[in-house]
C-alpha atoms as a PDB file:
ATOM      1  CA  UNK A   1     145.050  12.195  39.455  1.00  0.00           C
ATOM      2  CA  UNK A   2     144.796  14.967  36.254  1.00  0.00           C
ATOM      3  CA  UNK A   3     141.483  13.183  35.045  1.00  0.00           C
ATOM      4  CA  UNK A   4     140.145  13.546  38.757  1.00  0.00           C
ATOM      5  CA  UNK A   5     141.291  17.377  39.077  1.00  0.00           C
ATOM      6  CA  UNK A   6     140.381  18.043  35.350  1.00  0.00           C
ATOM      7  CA  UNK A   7     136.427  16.601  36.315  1.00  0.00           C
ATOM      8  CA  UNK A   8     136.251  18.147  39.604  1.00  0.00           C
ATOM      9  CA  UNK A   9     136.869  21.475  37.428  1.00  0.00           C
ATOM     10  CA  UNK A  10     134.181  20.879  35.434  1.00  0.00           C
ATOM     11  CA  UNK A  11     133.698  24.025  32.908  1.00  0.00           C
ATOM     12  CA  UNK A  12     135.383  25.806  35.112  1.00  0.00           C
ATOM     13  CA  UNK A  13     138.446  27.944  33.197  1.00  0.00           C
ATOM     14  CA  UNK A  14     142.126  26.399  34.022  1.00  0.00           C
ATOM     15  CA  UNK A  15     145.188  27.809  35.639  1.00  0.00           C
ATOM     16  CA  UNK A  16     147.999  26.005  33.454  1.00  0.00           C
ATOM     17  CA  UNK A  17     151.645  27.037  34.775  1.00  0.00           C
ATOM     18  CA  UNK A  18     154.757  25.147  32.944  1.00  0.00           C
ATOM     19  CA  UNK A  19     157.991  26.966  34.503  1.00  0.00           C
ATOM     20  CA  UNK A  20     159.691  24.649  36.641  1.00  0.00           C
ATOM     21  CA  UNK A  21     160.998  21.673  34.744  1.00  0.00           C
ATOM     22  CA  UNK A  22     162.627  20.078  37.826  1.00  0.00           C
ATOM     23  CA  UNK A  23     158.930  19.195  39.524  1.00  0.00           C
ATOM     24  CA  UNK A  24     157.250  19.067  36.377  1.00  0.00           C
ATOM     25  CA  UNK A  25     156.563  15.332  35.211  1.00  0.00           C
ATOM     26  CA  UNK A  26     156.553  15.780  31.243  1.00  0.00           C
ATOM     27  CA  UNK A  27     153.438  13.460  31.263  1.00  0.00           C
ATOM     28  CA  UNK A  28     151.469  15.995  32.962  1.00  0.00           C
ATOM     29  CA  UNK A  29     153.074  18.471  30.680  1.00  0.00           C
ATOM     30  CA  UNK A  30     151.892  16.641  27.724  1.00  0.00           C
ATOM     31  CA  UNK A  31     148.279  16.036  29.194  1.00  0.00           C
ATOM     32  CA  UNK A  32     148.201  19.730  30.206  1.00  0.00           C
ATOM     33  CA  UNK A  33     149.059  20.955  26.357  1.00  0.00           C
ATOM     34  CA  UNK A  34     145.660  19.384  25.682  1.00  0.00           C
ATOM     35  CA  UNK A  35     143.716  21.518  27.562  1.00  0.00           C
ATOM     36  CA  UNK A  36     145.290  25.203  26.954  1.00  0.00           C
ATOM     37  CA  UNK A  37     142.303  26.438  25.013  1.00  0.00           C
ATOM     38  CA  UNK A  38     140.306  25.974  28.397  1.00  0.00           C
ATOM     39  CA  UNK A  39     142.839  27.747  30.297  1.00  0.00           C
ATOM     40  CA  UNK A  40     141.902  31.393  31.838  1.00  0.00           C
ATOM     41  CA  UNK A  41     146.111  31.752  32.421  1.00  0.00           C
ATOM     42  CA  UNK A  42     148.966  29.803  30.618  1.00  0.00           C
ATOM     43  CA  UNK A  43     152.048  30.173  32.065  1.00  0.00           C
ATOM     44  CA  UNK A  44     155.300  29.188  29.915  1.00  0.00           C
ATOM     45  CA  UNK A  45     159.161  29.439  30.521  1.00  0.00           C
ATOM     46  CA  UNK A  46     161.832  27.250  32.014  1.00  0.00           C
ATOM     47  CA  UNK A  47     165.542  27.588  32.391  1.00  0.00           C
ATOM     48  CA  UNK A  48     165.896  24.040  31.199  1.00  0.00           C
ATOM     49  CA  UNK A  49     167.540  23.599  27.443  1.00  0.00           C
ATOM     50  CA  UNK A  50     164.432  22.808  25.360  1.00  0.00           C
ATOM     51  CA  UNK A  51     161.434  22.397  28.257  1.00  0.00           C
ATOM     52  CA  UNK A  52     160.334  26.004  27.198  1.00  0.00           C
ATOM     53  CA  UNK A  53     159.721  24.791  23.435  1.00  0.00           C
ATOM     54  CA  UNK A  54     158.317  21.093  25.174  1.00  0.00           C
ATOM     55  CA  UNK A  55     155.614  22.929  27.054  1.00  0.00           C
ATOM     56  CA  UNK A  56     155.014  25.620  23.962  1.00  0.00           C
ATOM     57  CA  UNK A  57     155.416  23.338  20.871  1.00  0.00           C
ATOM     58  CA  UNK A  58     153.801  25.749  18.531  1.00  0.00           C
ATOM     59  CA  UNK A  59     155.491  27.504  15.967  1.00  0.00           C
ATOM     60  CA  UNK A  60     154.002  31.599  15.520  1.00  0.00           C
ATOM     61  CA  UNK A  61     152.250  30.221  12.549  1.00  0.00           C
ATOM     62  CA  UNK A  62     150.459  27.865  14.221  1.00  0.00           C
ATOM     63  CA  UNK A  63     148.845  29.607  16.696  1.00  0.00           C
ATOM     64  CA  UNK A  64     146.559  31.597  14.884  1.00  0.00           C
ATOM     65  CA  UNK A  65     144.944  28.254  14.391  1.00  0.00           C
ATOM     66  CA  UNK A  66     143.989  27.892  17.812  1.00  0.00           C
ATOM     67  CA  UNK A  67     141.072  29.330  19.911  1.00  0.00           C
ATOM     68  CA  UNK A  68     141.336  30.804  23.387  1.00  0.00           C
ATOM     69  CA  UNK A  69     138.065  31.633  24.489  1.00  0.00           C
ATOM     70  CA  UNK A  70     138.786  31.945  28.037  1.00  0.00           C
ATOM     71  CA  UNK A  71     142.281  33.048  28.163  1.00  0.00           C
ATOM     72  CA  UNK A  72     143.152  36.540  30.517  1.00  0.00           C
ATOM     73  CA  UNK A  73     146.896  36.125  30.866  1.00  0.00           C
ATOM     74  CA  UNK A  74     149.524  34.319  28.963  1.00  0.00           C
ATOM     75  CA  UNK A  75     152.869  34.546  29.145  1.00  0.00           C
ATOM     76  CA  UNK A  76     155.309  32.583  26.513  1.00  0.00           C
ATOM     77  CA  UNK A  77     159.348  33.158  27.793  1.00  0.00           C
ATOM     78  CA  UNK A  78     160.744  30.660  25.082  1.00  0.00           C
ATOM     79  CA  UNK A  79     164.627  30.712  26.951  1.00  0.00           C
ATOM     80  CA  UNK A  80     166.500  28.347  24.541  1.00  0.00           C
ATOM     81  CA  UNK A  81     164.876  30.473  21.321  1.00  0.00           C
ATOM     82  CA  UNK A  82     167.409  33.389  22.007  1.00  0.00           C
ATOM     83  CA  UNK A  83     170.132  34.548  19.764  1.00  0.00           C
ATOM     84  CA  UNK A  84     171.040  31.990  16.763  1.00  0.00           C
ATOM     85  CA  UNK A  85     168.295  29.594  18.055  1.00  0.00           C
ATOM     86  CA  UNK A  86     165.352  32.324  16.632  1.00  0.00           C
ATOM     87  CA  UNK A  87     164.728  30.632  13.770  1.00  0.00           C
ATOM     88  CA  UNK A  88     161.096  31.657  14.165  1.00  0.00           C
ATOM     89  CA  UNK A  89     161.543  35.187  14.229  1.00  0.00           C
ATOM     90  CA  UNK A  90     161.161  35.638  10.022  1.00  0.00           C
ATOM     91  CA  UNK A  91     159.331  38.655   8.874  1.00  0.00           C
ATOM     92  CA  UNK A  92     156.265  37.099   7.579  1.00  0.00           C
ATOM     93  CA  UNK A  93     154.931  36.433  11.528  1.00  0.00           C
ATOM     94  CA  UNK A  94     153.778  39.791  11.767  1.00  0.00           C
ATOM     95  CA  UNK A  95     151.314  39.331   8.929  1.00  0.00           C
ATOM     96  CA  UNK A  96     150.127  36.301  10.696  1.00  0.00           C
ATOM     97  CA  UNK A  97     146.286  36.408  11.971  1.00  0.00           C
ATOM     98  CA  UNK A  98     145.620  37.547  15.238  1.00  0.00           C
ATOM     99  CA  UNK A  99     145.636  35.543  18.456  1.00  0.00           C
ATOM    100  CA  UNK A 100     142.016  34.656  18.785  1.00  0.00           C
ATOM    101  CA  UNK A 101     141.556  35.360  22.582  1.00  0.00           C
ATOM    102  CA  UNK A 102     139.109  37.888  23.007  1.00  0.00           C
ATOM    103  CA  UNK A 103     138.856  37.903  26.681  1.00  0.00           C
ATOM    104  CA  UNK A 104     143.244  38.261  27.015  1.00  0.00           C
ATOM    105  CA  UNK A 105     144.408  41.055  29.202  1.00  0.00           C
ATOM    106  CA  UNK A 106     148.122  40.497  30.268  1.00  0.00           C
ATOM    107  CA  UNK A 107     150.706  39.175  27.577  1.00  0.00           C
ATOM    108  CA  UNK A 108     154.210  38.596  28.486  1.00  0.00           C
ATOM    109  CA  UNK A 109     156.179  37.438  25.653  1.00  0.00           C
ATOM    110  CA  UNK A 110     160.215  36.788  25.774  1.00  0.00           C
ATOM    111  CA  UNK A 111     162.074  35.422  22.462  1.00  0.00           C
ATOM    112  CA  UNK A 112     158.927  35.028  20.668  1.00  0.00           C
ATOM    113  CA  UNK A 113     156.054  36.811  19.072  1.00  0.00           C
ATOM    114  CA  UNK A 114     152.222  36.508  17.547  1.00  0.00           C
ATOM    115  CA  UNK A 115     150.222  38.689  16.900  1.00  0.00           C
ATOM    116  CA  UNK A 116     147.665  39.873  19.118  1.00  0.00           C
ATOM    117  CA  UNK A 117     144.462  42.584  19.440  1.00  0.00           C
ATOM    118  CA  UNK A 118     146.306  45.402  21.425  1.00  0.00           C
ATOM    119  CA  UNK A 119     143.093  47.177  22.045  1.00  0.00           C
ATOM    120  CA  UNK A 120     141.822  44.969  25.079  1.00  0.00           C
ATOM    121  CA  UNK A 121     145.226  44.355  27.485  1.00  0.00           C
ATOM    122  CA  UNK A 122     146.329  46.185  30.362  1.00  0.00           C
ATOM    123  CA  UNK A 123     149.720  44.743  30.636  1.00  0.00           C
ATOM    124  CA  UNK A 124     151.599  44.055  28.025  1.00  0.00           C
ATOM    125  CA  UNK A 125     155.585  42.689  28.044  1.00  0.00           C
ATOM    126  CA  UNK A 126     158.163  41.839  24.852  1.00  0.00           C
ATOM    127  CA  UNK A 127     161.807  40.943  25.290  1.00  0.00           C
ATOM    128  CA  UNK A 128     164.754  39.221  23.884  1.00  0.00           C
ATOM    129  CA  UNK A 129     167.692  38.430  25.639  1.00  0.00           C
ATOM    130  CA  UNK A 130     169.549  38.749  22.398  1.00  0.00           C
ATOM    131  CA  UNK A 131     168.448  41.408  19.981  1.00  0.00           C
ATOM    132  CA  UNK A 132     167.324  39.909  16.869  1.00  0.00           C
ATOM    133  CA  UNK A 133     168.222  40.933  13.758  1.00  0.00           C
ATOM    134  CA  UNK A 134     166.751  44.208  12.103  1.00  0.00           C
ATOM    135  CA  UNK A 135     164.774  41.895   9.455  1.00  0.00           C
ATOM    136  CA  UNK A 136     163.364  39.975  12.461  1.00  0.00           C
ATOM    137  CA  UNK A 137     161.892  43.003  14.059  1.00  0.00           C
ATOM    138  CA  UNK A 138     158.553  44.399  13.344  1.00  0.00           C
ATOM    139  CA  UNK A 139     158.620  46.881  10.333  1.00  0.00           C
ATOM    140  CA  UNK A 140     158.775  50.415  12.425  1.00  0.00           C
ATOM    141  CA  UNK A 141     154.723  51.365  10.678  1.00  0.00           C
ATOM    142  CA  UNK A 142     153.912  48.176  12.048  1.00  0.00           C
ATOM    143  CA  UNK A 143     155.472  48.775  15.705  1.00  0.00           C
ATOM    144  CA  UNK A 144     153.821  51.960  15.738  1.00  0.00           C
ATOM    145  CA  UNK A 145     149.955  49.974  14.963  1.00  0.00           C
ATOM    146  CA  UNK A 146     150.976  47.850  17.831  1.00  0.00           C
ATOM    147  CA  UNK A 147     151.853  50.931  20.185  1.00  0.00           C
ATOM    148  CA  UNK A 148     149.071  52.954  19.282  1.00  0.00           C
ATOM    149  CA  UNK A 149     146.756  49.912  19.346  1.00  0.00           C
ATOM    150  CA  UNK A 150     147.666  49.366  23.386  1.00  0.00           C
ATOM    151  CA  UNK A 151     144.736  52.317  24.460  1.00  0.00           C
ATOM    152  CA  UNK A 152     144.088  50.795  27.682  1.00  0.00           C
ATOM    153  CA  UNK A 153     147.422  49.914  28.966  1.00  0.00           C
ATOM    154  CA  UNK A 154     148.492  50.029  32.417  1.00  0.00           C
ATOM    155  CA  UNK A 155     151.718  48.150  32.260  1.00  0.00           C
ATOM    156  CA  UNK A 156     154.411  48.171  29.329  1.00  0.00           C
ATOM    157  CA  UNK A 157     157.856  46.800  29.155  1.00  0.00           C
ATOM    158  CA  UNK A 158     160.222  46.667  26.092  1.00  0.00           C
ATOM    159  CA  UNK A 159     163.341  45.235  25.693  1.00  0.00           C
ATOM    160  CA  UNK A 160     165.964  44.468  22.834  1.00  0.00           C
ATOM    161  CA  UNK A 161     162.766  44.596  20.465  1.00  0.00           C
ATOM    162  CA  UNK A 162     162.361  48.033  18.636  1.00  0.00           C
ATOM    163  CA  UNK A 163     163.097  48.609  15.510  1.00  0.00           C
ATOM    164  CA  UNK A 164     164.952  51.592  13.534  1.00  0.00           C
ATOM    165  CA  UNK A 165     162.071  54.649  14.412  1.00  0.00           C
ATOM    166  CA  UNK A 166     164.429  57.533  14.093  1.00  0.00           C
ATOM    167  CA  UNK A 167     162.464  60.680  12.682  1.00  0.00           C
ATOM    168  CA  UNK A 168     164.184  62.509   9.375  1.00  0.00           C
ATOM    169  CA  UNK A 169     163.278  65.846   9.071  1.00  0.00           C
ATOM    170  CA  UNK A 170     160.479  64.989   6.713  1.00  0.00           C
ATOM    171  CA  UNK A 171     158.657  62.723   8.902  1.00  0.00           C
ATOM    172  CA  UNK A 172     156.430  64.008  11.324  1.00  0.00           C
ATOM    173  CA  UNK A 173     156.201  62.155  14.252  1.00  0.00           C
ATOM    174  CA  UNK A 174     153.349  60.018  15.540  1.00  0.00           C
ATOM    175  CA  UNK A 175     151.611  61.022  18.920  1.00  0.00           C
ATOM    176  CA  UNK A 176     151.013  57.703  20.564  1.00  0.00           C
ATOM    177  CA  UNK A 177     148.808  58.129  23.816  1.00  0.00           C
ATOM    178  CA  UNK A 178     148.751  55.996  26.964  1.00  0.00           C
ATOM    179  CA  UNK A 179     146.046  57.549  29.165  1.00  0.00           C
ATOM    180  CA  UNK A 180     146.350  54.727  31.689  1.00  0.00           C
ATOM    181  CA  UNK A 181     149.886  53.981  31.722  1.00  0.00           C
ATOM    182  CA  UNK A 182     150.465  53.433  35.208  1.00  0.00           C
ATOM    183  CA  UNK A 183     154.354  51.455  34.656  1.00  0.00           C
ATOM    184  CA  UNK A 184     156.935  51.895  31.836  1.00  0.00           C
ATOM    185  CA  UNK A 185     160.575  49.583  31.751  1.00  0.00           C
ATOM    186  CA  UNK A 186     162.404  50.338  28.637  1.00  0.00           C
ATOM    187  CA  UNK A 187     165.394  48.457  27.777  1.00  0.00           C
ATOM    188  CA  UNK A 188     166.885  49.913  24.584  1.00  0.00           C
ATOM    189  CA  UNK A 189     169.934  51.326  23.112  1.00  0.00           C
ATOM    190  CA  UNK A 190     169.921  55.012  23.997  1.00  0.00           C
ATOM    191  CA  UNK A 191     169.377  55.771  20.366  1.00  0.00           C
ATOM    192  CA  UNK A 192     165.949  53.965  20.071  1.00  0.00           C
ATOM    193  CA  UNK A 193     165.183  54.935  23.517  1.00  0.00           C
ATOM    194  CA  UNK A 194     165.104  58.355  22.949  1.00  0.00           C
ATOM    195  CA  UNK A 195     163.066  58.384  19.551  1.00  0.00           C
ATOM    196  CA  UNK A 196     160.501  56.315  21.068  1.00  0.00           C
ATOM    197  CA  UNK A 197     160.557  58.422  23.974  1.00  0.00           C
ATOM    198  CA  UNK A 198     160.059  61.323  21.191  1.00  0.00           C
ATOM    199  CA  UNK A 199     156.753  60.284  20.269  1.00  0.00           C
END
């Protein structure tokens, strides 16, 4: 049983993956929700209409809330919160508090978004299926915190999620550095592609 597994664990961090609503019984689902702030990895995303949002109940604002003090990897692919459904995506989430997970490393997020401490992850993902809508995407000075932020990144994928960057004459643009950048998959128009490539 859970309570059995969960006691043989002891303090011992958890391995929580939600992604496959066909062999997932939603009571273990519910009874795993309660432990995700002992989890070293948290693993969300189905294919199933609403089981992504069931596993990952919380709202951007309401994460900030929450403590990870174990967490290395998380990955949040909310499927049914793409294109009208991303009611979430307002742009007030980006001057949310940070993600308190000091020990996170990989962060893979698809149709959703909190913010997080760039400084510590080595892998870092954000996508939407469906691009939002230029108010839901991070103001460009703030994109370019979040870029320059990533200093230790080995991994970076972006898709369908930067903003308007194009350089005027006036602007000078903004060297952003990725000493350790090991793989790059960019998804973009070829417009927004090639200023972020500019940089």
């Amino acid at each position: 049983s859970l309570k059995e597994l969960l006691k043989r664990a002891g303090d011992v961090p958890l391995v929580i993956k939600l992604n496959d609503g066909y062999h997932t019984p939603l009571s273990i689902a519910e009874q795993a929700q309660k432990h995700y702030e002992r989890a070293r990895i948290i693993t969300v995303g189905d294919t199933l209409s609403q089981l992504s949002s069931f596993f990952w109940p919380y709202a951007p604002k309401d994460v900030p809330t929450m403590s990870f003090p174990f967490l290395e990897e998380l990955t949040l692919k909310m499927l049914e919160r793409s294109g009208p459904a991303q009611t979430h995506m307002k742009p007030d989430i980006y001057d949310l508090p940070k993600l308190d997970a000091p020990r996170l490393r990989r962060l893979c997020l698809q149709d959703y978004f909190v913010p997080f401490d760039p400084g510590n992850l080595t892998s870092f993902e954000l996508l939407y299926l469906f691009r939002p809508s230029e108010e839901a995407l991070p103001p460009a000075n703030r994109f370019w915190d979040m870029m320059n932020g990533l200093s230790n990144l080995r991994r970076l994928s972006l898709e369908s999620c930067v903003p308007d960057i194009t350089l005027t004459e006036n602007q000078p643009a903004a060297a952003v550095h990725f000493n350790h950048l090991r793989e790059l998959r960019l998804a973009e128009t070829i417009d927004r592609a090639k200023a972020l490539w500019s940089h």
